[in-house]
PDB file of N, CA and C in Angstrom:
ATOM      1  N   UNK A   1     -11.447 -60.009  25.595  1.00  0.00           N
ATOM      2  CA  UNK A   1     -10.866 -61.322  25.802  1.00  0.00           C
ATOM      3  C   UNK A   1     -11.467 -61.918  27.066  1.00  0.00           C
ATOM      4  N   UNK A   2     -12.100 -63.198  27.022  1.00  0.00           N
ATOM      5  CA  UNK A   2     -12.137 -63.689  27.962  1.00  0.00           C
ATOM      6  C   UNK A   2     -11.168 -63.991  29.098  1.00  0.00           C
ATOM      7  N   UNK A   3     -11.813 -64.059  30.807  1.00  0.00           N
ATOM      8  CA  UNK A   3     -10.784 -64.300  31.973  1.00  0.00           C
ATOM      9  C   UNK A   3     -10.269 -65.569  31.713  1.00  0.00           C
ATOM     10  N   UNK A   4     -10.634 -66.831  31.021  1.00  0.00           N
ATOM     11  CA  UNK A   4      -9.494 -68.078  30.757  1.00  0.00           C
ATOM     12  C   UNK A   4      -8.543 -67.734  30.135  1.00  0.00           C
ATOM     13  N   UNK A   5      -8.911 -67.116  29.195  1.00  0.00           N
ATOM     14  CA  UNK A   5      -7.849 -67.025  27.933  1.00  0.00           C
ATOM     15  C   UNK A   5      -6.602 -66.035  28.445  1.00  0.00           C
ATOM     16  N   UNK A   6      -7.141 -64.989  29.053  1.00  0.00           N
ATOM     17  CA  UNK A   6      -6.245 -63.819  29.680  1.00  0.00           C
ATOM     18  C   UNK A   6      -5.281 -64.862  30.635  1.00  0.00           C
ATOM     19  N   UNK A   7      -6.030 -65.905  32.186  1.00  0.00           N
ATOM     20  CA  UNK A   7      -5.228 -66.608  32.589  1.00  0.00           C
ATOM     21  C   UNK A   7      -4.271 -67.245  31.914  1.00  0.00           C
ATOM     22  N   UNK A   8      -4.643 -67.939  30.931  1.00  0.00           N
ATOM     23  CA  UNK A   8      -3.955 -68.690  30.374  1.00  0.00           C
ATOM     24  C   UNK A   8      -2.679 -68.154  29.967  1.00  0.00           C
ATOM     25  N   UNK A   9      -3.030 -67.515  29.339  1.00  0.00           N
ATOM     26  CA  UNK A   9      -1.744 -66.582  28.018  1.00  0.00           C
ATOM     27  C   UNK A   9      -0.833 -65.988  29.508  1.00  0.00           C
ATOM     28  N   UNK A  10      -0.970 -65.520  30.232  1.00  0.00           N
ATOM     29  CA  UNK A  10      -0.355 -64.808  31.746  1.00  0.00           C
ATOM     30  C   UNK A  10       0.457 -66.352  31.891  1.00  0.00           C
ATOM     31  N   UNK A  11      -0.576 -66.912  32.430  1.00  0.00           N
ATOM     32  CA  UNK A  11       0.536 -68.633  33.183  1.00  0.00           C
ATOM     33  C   UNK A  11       1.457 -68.999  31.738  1.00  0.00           C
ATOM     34  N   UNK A  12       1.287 -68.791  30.295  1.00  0.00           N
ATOM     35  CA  UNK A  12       2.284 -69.146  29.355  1.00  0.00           C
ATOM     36  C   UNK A  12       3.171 -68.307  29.357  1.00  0.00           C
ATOM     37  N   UNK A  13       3.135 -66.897  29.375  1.00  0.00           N
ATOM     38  CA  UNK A  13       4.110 -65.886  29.100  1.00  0.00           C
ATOM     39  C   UNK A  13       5.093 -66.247  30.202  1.00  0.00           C
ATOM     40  N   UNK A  14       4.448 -66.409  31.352  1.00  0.00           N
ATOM     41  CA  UNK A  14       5.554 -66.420  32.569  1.00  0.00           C
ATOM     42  C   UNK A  14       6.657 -67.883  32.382  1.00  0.00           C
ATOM     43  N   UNK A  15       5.866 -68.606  32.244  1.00  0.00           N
ATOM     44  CA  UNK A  15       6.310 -69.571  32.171  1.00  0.00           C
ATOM     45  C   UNK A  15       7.277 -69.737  30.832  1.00  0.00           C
ATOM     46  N   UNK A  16       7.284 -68.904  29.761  1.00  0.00           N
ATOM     47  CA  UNK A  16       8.299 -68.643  28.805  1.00  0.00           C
ATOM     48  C   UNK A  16       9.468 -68.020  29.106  1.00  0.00           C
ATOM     49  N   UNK A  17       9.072 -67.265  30.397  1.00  0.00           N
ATOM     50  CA  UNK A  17      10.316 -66.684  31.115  1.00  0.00           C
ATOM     51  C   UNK A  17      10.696 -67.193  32.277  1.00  0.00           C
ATOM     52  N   UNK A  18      10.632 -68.828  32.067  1.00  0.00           N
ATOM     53  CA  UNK A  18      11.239 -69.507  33.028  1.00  0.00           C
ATOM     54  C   UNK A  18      10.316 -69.325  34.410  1.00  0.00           C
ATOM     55  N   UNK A  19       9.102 -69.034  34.737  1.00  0.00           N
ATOM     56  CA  UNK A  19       8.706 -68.614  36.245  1.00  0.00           C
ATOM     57  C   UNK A  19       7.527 -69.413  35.933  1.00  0.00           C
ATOM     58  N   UNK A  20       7.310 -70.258  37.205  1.00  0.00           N
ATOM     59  CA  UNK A  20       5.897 -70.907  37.323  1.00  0.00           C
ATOM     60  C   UNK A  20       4.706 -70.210  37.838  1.00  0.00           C
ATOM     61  N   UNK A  21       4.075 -71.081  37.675  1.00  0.00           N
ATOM     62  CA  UNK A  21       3.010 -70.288  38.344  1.00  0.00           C
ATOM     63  C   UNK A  21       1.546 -71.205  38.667  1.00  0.00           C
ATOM     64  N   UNK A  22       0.912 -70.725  39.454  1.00  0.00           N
ATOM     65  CA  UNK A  22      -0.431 -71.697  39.915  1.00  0.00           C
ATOM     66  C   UNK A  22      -1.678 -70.588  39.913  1.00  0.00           C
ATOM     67  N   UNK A  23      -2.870 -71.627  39.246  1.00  0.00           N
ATOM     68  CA  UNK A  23      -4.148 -70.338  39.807  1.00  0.00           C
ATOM     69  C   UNK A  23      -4.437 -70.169  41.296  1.00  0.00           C
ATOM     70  N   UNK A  24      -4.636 -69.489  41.812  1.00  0.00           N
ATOM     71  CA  UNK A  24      -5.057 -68.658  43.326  1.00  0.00           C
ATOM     72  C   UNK A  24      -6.221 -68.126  43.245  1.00  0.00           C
ATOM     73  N   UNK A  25      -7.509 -69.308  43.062  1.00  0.00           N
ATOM     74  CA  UNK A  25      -8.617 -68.456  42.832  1.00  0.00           C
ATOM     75  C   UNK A  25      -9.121 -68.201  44.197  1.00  0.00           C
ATOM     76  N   UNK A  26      -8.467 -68.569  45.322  1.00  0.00           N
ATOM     77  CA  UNK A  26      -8.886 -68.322  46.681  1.00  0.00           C
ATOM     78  C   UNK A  26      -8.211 -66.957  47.239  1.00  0.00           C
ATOM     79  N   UNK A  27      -7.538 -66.212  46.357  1.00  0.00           N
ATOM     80  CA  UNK A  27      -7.148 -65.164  46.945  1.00  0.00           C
ATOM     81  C   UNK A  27      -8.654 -63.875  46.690  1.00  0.00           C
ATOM     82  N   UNK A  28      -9.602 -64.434  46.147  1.00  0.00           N
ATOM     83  CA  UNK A  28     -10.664 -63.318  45.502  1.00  0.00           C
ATOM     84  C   UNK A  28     -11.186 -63.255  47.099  1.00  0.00           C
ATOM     85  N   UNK A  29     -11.159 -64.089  47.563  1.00  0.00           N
ATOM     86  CA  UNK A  29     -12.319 -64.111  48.893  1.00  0.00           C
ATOM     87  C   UNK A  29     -11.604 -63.255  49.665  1.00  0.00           C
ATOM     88  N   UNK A  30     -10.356 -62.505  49.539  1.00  0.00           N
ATOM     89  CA  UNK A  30      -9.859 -61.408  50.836  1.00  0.00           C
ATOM     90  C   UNK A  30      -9.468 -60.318  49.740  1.00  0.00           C
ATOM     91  N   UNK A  31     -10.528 -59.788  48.837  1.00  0.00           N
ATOM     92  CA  UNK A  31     -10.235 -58.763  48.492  1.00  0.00           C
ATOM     93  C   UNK A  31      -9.730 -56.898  48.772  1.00  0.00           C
ATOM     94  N   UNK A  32      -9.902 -57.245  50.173  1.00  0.00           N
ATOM     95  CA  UNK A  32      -9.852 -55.506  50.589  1.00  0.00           C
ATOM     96  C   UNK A  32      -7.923 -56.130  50.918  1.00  0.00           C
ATOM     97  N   UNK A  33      -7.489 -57.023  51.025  1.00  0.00           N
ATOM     98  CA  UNK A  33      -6.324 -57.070  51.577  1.00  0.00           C
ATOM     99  C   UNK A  33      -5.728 -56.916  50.379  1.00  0.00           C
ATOM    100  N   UNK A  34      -6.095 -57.800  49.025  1.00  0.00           N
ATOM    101  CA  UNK A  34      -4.990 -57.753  47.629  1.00  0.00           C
ATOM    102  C   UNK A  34      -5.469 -56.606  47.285  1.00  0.00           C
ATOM    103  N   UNK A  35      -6.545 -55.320  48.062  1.00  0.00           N
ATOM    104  CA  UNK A  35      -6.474 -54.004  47.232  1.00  0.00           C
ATOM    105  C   UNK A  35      -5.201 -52.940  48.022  1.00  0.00           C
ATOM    106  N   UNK A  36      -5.434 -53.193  49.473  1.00  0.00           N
ATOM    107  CA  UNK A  36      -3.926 -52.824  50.121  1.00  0.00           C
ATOM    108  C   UNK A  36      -3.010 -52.961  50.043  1.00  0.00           C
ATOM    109  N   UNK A  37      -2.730 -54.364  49.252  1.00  0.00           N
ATOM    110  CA  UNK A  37      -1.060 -54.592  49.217  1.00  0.00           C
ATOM    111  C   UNK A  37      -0.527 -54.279  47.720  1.00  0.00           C
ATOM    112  N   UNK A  38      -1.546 -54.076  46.491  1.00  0.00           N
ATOM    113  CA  UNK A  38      -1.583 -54.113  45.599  1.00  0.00           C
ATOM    114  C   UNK A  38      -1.714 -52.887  45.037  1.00  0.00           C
ATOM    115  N   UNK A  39      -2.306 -51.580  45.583  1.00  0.00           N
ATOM    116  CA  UNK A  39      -3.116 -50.420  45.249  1.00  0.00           C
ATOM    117  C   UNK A  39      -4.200 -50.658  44.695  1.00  0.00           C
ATOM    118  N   UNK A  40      -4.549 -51.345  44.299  1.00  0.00           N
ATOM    119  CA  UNK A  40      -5.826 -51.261  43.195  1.00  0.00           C
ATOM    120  C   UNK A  40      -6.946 -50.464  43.900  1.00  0.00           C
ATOM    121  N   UNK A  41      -7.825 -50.142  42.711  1.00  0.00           N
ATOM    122  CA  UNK A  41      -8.686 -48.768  43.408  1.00  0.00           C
ATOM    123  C   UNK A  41      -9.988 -49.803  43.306  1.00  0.00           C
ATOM    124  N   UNK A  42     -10.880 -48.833  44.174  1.00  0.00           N
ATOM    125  CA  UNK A  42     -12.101 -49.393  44.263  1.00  0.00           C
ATOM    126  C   UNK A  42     -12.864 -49.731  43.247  1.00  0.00           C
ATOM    127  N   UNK A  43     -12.511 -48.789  41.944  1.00  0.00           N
ATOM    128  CA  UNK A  43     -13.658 -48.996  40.823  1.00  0.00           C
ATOM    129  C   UNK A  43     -13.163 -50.659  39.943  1.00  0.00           C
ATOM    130  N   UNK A  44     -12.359 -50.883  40.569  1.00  0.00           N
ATOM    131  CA  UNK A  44     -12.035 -52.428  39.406  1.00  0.00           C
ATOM    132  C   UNK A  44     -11.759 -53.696  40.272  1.00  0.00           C
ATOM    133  N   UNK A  45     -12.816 -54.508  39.834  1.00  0.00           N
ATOM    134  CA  UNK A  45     -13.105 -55.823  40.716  1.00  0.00           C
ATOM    135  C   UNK A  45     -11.126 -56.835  40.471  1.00  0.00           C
ATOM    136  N   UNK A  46     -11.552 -57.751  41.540  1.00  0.00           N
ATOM    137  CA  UNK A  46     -10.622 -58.602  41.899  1.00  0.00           C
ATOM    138  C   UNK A  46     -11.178 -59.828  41.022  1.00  0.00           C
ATOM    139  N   UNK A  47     -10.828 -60.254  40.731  1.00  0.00           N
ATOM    140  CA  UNK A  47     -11.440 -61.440  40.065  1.00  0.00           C
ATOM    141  C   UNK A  47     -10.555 -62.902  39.997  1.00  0.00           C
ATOM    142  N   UNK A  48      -9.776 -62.714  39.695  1.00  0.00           N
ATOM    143  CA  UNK A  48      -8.566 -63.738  39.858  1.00  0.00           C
ATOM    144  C   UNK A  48      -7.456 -63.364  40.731  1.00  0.00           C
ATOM    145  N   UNK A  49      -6.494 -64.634  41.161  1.00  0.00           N
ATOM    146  CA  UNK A  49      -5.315 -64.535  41.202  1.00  0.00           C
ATOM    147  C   UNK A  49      -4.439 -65.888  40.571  1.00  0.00           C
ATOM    148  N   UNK A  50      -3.391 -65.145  40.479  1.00  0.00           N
ATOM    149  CA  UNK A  50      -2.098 -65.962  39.730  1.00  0.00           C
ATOM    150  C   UNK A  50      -1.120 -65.809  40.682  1.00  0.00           C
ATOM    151  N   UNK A  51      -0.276 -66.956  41.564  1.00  0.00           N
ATOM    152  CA  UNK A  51       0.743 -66.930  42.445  1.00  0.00           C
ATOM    153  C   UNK A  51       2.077 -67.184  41.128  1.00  0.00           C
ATOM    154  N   UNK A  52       3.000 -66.332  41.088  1.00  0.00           N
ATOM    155  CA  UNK A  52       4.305 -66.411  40.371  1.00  0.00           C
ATOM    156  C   UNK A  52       5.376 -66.934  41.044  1.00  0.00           C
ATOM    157  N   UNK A  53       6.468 -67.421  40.628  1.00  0.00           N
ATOM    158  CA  UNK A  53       7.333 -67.778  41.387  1.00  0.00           C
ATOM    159  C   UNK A  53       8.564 -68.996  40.622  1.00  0.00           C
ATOM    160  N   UNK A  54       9.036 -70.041  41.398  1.00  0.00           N
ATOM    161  CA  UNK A  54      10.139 -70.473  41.030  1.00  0.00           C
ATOM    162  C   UNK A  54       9.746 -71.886  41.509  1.00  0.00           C
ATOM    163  N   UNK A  55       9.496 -73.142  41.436  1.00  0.00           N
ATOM    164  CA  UNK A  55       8.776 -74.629  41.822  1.00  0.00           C
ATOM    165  C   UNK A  55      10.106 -74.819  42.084  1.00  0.00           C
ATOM    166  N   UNK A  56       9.810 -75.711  43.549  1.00  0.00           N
ATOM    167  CA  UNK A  56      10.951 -76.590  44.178  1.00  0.00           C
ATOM    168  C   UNK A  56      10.493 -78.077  43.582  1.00  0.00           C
ATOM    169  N   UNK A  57      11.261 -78.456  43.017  1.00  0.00           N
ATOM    170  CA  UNK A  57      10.911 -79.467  42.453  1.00  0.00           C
ATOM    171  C   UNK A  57      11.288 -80.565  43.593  1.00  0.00           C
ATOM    172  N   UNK A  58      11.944 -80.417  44.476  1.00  0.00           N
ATOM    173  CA  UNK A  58      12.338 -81.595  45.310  1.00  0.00           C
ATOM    174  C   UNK A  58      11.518 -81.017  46.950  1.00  0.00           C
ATOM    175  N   UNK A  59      10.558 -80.335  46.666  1.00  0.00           N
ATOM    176  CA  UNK A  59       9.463 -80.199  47.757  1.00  0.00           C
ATOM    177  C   UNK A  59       8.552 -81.480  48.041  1.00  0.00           C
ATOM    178  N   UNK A  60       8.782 -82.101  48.629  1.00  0.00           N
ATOM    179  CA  UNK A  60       7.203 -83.194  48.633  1.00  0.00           C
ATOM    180  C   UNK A  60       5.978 -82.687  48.219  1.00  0.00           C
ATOM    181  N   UNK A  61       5.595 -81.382  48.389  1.00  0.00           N
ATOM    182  CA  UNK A  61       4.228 -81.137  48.065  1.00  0.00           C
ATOM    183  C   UNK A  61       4.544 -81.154  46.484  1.00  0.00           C
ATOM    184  N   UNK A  62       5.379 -80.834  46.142  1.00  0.00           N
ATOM    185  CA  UNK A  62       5.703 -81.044  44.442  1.00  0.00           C
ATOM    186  C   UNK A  62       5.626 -82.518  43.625  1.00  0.00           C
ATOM    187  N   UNK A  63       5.560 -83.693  44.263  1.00  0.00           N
ATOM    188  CA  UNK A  63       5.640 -84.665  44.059  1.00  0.00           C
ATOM    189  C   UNK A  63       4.462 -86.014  44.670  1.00  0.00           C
ATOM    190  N   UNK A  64       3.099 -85.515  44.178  1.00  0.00           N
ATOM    191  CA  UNK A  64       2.380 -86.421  44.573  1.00  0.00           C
ATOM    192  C   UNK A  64       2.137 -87.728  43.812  1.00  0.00           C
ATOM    193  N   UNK A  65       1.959 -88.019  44.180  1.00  0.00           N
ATOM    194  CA  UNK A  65       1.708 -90.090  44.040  1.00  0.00           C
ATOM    195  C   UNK A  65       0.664 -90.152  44.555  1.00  0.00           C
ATOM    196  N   UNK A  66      -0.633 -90.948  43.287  1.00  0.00           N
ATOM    197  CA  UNK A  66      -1.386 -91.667  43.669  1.00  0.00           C
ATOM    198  C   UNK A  66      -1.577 -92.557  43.022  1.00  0.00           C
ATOM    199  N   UNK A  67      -2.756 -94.202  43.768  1.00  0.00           N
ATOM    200  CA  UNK A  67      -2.307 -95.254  43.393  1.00  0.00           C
ATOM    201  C   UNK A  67      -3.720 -95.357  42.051  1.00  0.00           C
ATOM    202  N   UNK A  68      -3.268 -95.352  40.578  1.00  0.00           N
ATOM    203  CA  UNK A  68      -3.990 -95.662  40.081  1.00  0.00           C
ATOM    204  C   UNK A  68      -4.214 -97.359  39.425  1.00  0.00           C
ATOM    205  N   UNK A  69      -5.442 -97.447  39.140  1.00  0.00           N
ATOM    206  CA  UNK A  69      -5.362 -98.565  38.199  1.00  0.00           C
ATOM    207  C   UNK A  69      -5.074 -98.541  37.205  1.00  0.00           C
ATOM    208  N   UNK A  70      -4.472 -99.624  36.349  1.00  0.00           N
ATOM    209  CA  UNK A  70      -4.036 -99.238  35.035  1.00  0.00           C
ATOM    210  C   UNK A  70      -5.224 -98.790  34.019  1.00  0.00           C
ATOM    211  N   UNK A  71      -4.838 -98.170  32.840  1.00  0.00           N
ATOM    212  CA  UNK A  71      -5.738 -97.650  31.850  1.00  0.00           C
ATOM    213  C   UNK A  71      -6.393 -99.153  31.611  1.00  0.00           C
ATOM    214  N   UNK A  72      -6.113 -99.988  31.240  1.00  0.00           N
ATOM    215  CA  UNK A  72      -6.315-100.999  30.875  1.00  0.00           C
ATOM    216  C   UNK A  72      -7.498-101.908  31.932  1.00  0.00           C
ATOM    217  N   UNK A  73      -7.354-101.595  32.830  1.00  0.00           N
ATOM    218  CA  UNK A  73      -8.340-101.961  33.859  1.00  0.00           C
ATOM    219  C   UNK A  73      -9.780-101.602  33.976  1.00  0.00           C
ATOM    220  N   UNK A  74      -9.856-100.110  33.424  1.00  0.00           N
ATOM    221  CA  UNK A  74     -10.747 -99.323  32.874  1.00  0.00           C
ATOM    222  C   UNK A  74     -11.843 -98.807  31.990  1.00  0.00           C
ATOM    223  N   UNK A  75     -10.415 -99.198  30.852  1.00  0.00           N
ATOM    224  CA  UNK A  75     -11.200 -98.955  29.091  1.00  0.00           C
ATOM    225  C   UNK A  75     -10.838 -99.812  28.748  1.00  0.00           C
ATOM    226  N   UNK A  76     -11.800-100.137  27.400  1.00  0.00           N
ATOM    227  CA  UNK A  76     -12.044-100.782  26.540  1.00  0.00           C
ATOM    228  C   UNK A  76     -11.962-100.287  25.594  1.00  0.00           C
ATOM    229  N   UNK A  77     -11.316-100.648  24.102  1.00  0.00           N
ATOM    230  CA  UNK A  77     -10.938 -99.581  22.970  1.00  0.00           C
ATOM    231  C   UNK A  77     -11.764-101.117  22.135  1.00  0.00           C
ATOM    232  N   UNK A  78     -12.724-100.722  21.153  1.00  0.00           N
ATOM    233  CA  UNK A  78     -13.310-101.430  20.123  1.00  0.00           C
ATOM    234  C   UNK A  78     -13.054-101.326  18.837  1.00  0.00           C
ATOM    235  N   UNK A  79     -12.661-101.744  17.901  1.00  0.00           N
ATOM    236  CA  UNK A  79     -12.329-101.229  16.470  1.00  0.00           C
ATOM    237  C   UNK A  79     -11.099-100.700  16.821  1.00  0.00           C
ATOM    238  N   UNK A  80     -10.763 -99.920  15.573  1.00  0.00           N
ATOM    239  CA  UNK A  80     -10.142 -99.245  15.250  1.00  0.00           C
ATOM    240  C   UNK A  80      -9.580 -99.124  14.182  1.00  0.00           C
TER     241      UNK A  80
END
């Protein structure tokens, strides 16, 4: 199985059990630390991470706003 598909299906399962989750592909760059806190042995690479957890939905960082133009400003739909 490919690493998308594996992500993927991981961020759905969790998320079927109610838990969010975000990719952490910046946790690969401190690998000797997620092999300490984690056990993982030397013979099997780090490759991803997945942060699990519970979204504050009333966090500001949860709630960005930006100013777009309308679709309509944009595209043009011909025919149809």
């Amino acid at each position: 199985m490919k690493k998308e598909k594996i992500t993927k299906s991981l961020m759905l399962a969790a998320q079927e059990y109610g838990i969010d989750s975000i990719p952490a592909v910046s946790l690969v760059a401190y690998p000797e630390i997620i092999r300490r806190e984690l056990n993982i042995p030397d013979n099997l690479m780090v490759f991803f991470g997945i942060a699990l957890g519970y979204a504050d939905s009333n966090h500001p960082v949860n709630k960005p706003r930006s100013l777009r133009r309308p679709v309509e400003d944009v595209v043009r739909i011909i025919g149809a």
